[in-house]
N, C-alpha and C. Protein backbone atom coordinates (compact mmCIF):
# COMPACT_ATOMS: atom_id res chain seq x y z
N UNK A 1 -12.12 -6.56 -16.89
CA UNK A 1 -11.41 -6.60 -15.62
C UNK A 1 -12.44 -6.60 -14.49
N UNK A 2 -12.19 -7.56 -13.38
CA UNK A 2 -12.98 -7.96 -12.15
C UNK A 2 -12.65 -6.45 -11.50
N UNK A 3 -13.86 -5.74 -10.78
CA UNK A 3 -13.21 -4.75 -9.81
C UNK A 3 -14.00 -5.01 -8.45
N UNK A 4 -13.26 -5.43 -7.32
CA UNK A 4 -13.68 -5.76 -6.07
C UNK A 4 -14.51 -4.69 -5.24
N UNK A 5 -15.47 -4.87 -4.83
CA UNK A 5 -16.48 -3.78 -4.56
C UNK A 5 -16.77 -4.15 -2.49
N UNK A 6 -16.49 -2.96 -2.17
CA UNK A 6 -16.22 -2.78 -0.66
C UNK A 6 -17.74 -2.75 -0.28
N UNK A 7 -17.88 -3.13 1.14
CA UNK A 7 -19.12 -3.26 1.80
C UNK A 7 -20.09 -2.01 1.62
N UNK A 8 -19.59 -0.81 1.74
CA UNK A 8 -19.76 0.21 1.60
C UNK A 8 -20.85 0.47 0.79
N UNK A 9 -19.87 0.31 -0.42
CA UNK A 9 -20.98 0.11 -1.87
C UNK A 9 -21.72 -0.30 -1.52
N UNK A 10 -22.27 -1.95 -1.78
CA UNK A 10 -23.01 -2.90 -1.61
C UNK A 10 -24.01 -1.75 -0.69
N UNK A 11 -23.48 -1.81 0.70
CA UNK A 11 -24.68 -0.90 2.07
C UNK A 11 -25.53 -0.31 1.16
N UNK A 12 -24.87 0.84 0.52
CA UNK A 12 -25.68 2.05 -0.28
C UNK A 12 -26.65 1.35 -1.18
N UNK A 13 -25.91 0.30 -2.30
CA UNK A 13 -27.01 -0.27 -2.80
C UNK A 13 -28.16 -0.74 -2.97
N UNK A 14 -27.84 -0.89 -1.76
CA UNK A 14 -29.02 -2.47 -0.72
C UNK A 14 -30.25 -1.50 -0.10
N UNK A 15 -29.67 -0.20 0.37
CA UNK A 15 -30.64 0.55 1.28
C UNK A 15 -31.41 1.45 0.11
N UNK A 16 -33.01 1.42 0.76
CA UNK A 16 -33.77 2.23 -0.61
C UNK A 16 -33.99 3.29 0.22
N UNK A 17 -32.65 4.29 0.70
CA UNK A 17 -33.05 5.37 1.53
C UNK A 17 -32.75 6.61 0.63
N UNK A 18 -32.75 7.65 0.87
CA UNK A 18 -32.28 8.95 0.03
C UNK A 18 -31.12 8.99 0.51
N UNK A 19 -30.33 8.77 1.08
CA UNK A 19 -29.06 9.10 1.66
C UNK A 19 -27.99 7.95 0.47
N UNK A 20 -28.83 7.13 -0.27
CA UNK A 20 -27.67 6.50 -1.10
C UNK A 20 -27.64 7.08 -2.37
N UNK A 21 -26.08 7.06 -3.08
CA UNK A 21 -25.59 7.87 -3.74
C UNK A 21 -25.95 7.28 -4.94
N UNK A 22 -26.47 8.02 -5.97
CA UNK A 22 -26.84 7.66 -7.18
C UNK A 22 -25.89 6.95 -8.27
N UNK A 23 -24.78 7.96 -8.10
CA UNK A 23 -23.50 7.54 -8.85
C UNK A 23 -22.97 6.21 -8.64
N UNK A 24 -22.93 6.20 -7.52
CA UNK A 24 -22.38 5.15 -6.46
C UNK A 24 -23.19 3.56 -7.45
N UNK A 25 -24.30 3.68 -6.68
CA UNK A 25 -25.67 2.83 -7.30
C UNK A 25 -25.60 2.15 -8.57
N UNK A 26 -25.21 3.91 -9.63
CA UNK A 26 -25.56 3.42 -10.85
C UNK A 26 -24.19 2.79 -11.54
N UNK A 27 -23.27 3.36 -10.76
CA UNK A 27 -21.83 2.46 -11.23
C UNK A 27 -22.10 0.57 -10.74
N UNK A 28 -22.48 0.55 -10.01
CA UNK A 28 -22.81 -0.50 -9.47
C UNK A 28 -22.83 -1.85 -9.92
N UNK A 29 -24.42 -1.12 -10.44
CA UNK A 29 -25.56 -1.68 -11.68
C UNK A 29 -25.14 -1.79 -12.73
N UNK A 30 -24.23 -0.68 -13.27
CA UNK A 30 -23.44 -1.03 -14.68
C UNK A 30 -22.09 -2.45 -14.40
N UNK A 31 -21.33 -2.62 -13.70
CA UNK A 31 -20.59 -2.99 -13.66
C UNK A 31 -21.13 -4.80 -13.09
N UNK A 32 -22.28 -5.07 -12.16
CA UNK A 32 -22.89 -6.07 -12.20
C UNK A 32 -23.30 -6.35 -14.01
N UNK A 33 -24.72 -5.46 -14.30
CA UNK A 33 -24.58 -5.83 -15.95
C UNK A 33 -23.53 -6.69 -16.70
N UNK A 34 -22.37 -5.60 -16.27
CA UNK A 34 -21.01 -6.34 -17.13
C UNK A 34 -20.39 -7.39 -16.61
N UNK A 35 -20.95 -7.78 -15.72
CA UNK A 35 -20.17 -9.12 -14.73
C UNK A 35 -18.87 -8.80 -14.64
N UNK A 36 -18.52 -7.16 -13.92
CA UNK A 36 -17.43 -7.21 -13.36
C UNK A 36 -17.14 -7.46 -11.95
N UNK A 37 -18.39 -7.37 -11.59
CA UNK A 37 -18.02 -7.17 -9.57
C UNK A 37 -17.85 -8.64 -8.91
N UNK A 38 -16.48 -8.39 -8.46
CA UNK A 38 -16.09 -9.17 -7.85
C UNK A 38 -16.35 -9.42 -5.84
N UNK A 39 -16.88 -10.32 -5.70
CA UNK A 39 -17.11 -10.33 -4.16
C UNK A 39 -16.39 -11.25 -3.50
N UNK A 40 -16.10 -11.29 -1.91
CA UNK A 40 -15.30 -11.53 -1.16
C UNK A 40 -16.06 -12.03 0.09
N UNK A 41 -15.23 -13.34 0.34
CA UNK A 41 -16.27 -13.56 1.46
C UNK A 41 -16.48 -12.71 2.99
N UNK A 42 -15.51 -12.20 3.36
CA UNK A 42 -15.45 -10.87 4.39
C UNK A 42 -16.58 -10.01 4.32
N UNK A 43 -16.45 -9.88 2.73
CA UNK A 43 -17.53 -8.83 2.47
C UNK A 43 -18.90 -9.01 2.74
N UNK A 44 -18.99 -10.54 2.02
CA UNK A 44 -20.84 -10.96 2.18
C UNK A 44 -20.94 -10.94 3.81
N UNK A 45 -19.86 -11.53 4.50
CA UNK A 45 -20.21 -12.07 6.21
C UNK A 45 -20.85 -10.34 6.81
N UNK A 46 -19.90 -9.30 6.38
CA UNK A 46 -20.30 -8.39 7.06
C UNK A 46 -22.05 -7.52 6.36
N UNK A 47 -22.33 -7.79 5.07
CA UNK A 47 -23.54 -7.51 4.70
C UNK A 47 -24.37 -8.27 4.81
N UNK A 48 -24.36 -9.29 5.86
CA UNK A 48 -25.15 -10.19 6.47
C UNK A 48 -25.11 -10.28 7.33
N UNK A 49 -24.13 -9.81 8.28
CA UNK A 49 -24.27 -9.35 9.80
C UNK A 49 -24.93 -8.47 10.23
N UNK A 50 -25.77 -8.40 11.49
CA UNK A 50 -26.85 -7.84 11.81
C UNK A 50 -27.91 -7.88 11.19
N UNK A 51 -28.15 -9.15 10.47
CA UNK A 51 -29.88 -7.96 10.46
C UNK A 51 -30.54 -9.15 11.23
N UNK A 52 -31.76 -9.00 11.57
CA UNK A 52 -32.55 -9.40 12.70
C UNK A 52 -33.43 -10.59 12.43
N UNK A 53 -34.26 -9.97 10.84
CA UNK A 53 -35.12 -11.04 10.82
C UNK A 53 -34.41 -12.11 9.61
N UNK A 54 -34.71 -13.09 10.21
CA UNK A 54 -34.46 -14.58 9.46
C UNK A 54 -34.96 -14.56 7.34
N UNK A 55 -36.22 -13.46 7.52
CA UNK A 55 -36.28 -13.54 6.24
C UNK A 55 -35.58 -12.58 5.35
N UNK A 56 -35.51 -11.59 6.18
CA UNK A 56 -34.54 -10.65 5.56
C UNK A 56 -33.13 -10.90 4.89
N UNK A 57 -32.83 -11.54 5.99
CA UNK A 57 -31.41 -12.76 5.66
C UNK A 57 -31.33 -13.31 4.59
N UNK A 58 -32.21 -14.10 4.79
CA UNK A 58 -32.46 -15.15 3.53
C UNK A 58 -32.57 -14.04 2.12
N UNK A 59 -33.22 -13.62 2.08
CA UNK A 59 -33.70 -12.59 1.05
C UNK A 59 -32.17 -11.97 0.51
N UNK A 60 -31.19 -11.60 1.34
CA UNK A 60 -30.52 -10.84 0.71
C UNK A 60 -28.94 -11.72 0.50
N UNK A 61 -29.48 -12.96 1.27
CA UNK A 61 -28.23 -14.15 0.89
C UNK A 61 -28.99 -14.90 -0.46
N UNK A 62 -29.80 -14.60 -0.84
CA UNK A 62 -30.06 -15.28 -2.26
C UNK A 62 -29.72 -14.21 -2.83
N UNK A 63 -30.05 -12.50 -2.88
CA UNK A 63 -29.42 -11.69 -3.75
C UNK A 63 -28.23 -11.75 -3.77
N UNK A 64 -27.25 -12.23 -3.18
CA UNK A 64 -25.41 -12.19 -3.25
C UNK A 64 -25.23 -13.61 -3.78
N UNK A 65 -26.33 -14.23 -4.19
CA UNK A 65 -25.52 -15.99 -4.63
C UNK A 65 -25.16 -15.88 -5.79
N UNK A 66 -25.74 -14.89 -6.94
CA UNK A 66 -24.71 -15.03 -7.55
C UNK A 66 -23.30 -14.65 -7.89
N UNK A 67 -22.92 -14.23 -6.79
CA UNK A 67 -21.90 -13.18 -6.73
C UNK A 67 -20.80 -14.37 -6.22
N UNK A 68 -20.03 -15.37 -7.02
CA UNK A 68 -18.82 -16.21 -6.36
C UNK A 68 -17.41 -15.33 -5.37
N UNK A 69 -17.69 -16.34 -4.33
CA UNK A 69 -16.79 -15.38 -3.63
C UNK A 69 -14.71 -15.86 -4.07
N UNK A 70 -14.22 -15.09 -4.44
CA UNK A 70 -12.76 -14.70 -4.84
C UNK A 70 -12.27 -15.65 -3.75
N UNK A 71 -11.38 -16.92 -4.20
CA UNK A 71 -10.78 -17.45 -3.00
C UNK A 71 -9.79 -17.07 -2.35
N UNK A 72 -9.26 -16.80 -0.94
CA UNK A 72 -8.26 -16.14 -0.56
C UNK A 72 -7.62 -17.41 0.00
N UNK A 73 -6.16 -16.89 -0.29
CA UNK A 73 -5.24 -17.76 0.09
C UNK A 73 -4.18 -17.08 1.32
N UNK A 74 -3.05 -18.33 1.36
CA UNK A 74 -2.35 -17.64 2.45
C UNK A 74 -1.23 -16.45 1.88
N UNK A 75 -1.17 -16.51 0.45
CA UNK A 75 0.13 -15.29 0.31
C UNK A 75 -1.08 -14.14 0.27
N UNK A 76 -2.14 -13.96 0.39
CA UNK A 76 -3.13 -12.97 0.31
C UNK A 76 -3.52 -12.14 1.60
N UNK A 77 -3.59 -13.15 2.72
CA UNK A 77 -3.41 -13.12 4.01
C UNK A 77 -1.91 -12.42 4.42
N UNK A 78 -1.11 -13.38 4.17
CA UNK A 78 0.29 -12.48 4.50
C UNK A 78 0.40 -10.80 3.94
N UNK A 79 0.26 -10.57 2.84
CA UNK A 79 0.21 -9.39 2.07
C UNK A 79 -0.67 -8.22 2.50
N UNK A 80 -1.57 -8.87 3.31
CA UNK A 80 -2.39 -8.03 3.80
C UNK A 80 -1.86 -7.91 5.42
N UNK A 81 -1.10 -8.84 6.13
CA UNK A 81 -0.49 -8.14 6.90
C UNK A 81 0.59 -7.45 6.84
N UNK A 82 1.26 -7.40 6.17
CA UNK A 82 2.41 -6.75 5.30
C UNK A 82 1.97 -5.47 5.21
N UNK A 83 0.74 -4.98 4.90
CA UNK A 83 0.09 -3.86 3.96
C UNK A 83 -0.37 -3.20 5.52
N UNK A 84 -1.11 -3.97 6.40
CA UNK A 84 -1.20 -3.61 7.86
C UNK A 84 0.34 -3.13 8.25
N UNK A 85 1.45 -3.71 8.32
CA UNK A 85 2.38 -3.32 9.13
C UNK A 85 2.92 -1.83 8.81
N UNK A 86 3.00 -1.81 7.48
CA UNK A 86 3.53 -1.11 6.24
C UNK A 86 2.76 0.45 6.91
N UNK A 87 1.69 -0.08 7.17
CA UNK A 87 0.29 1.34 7.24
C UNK A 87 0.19 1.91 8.36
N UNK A 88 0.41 0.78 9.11
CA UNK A 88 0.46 1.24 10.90
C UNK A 88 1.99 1.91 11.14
N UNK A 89 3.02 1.46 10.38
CA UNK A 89 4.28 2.27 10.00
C UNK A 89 4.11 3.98 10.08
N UNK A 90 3.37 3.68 9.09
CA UNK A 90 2.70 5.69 9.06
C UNK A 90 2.03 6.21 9.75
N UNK A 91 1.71 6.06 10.55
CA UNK A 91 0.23 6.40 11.59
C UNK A 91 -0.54 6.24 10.58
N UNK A 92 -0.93 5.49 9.56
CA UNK A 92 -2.42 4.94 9.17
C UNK A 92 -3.04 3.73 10.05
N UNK A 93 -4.14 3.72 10.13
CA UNK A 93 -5.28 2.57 10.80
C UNK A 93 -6.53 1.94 10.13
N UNK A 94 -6.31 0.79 9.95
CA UNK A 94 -7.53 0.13 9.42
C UNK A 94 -7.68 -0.93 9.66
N UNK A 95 -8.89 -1.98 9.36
CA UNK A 95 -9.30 -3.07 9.71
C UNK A 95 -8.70 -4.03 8.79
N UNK A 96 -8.50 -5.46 9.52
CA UNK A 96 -8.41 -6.43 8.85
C UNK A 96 -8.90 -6.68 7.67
N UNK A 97 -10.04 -6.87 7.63
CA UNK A 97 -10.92 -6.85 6.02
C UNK A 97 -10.25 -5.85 5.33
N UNK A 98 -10.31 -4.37 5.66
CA UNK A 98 -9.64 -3.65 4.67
C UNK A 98 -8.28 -3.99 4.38
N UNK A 99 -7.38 -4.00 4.86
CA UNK A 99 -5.89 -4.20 4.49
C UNK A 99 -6.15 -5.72 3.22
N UNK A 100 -7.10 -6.84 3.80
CA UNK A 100 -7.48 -8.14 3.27
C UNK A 100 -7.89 -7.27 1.56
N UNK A 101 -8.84 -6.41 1.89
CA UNK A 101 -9.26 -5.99 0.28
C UNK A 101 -8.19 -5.62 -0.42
N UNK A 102 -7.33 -4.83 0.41
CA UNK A 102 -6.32 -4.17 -0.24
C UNK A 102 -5.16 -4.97 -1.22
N UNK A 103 -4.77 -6.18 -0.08
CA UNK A 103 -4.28 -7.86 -0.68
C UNK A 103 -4.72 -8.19 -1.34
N UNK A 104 -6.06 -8.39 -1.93
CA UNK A 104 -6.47 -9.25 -2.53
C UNK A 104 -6.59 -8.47 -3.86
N UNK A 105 -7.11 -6.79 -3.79
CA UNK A 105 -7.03 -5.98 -5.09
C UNK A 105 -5.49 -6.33 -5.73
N UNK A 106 -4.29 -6.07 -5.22
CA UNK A 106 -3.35 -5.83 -5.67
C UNK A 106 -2.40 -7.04 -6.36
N UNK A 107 -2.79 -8.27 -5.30
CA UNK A 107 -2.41 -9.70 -6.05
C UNK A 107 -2.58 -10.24 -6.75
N UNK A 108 -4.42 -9.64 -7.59
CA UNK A 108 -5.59 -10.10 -8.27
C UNK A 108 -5.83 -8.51 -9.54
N UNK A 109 -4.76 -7.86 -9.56
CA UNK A 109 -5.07 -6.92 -10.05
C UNK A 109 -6.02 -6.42 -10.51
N UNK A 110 -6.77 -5.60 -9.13
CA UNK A 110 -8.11 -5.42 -9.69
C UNK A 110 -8.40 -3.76 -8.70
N UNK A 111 -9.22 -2.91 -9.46
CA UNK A 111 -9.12 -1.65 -8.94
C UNK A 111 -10.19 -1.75 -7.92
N UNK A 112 -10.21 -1.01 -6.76
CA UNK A 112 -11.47 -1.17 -5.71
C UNK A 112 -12.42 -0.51 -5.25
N UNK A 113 -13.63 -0.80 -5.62
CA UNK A 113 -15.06 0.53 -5.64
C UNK A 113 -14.93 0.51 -4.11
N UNK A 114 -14.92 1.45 -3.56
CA UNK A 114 -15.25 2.05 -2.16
C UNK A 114 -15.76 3.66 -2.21
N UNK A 115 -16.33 4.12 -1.26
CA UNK A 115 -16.80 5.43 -1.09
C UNK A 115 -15.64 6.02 0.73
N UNK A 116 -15.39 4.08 1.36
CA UNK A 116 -14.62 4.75 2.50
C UNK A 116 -13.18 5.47 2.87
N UNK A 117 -13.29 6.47 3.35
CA UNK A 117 -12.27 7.34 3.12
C UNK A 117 -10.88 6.72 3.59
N UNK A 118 -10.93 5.54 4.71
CA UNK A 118 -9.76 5.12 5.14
C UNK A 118 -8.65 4.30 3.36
N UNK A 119 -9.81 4.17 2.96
CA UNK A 119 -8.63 3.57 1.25
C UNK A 119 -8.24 4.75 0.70
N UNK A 120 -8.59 6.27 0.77
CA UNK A 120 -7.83 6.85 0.43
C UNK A 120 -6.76 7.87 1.18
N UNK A 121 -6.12 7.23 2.47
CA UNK A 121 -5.36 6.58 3.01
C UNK A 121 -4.59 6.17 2.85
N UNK A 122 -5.08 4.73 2.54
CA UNK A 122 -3.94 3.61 2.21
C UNK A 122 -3.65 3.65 0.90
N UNK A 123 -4.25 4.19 -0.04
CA UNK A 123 -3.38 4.59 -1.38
C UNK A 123 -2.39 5.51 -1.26
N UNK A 124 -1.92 6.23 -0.29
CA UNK A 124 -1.07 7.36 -0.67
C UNK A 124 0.25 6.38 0.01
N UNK A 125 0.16 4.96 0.64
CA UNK A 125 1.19 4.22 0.88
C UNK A 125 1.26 2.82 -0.01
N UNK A 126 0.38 2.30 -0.04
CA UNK A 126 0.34 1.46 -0.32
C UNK A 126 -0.18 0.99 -2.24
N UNK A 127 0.19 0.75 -3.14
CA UNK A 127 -0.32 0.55 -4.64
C UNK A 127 -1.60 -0.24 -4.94
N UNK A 128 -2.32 0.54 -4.31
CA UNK A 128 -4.04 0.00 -4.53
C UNK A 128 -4.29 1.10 -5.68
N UNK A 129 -5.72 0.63 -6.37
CA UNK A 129 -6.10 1.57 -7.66
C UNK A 129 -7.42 1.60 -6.95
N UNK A 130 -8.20 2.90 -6.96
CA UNK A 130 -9.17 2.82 -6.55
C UNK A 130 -10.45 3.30 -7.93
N UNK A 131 -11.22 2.86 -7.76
CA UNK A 131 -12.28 2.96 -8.92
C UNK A 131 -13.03 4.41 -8.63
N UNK A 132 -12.90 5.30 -9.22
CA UNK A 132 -13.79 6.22 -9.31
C UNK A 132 -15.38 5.94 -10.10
N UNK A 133 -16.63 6.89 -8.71
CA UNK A 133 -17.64 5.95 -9.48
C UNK A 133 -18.27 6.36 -10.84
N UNK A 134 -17.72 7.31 -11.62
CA UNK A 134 -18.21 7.91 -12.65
C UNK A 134 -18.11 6.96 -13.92
């Protein structure tokens, strides 16, 4: 089973700081191994936004090539505003991309690595599975 992996992850991965989580990391790494991680193009745009230098860029858009990005369609789009309306219903708040992950986990049945707290959130409304990283 494909499991869609949030920017989040990826950040932690990418950074060789002490502040990234081992677990996190090493679930990661296992689940690339297994060619489960599924990527999204939202996802790559925003782990390629900001950074400064041109080679850096390059450098870390060849590390995501092999990662095919999941095509999104329009009932995926709708569903994810659906999942927005549904959320903002409750006093929950989140971003486009997220509600989009949330669509795309649930249409594509697939559970979703995140560490950000707003998905656990939107699971207590909405039927997302979230991946624990153990």
């Amino acid at each position: 089973m494909k499991i869609l992996v949030d920017t989040c992850i990826w950040s932690l991965a990418l950074r060789r700081s002490q502040d990234a989580s081992p677990d996190h990391v090493r679930r990661l790494q296992e689940l690339i191994r297994e060619s489960r991680v599924q990527m999204i193009g939202p996802v790559r745009q925003e782990l390629l936004s900001g950074i400064k230098s041109p080679e850096q860029f390059a450098r870390l858009k060849d590390h995501l090539a092999p990662f095919p990005d999941l095509p999104i369609r329009t009932p995926d789009h709708e569903k994810a505003a659906e999942f927005f309306n549904l959320c903002r219903s409750k006093g929950i708040q989140g971003s486009n991309t997220d509600f989009l992950i949330c669509a795309l986990a649930v249409n594509h049945k697939m559970p979703i690595f995140t560490v950000d707290h707003d998905f656990l959130a939107f699971h207590k409304v909405l039927p997302i599975h979230l991946l624990d990283a153990n």
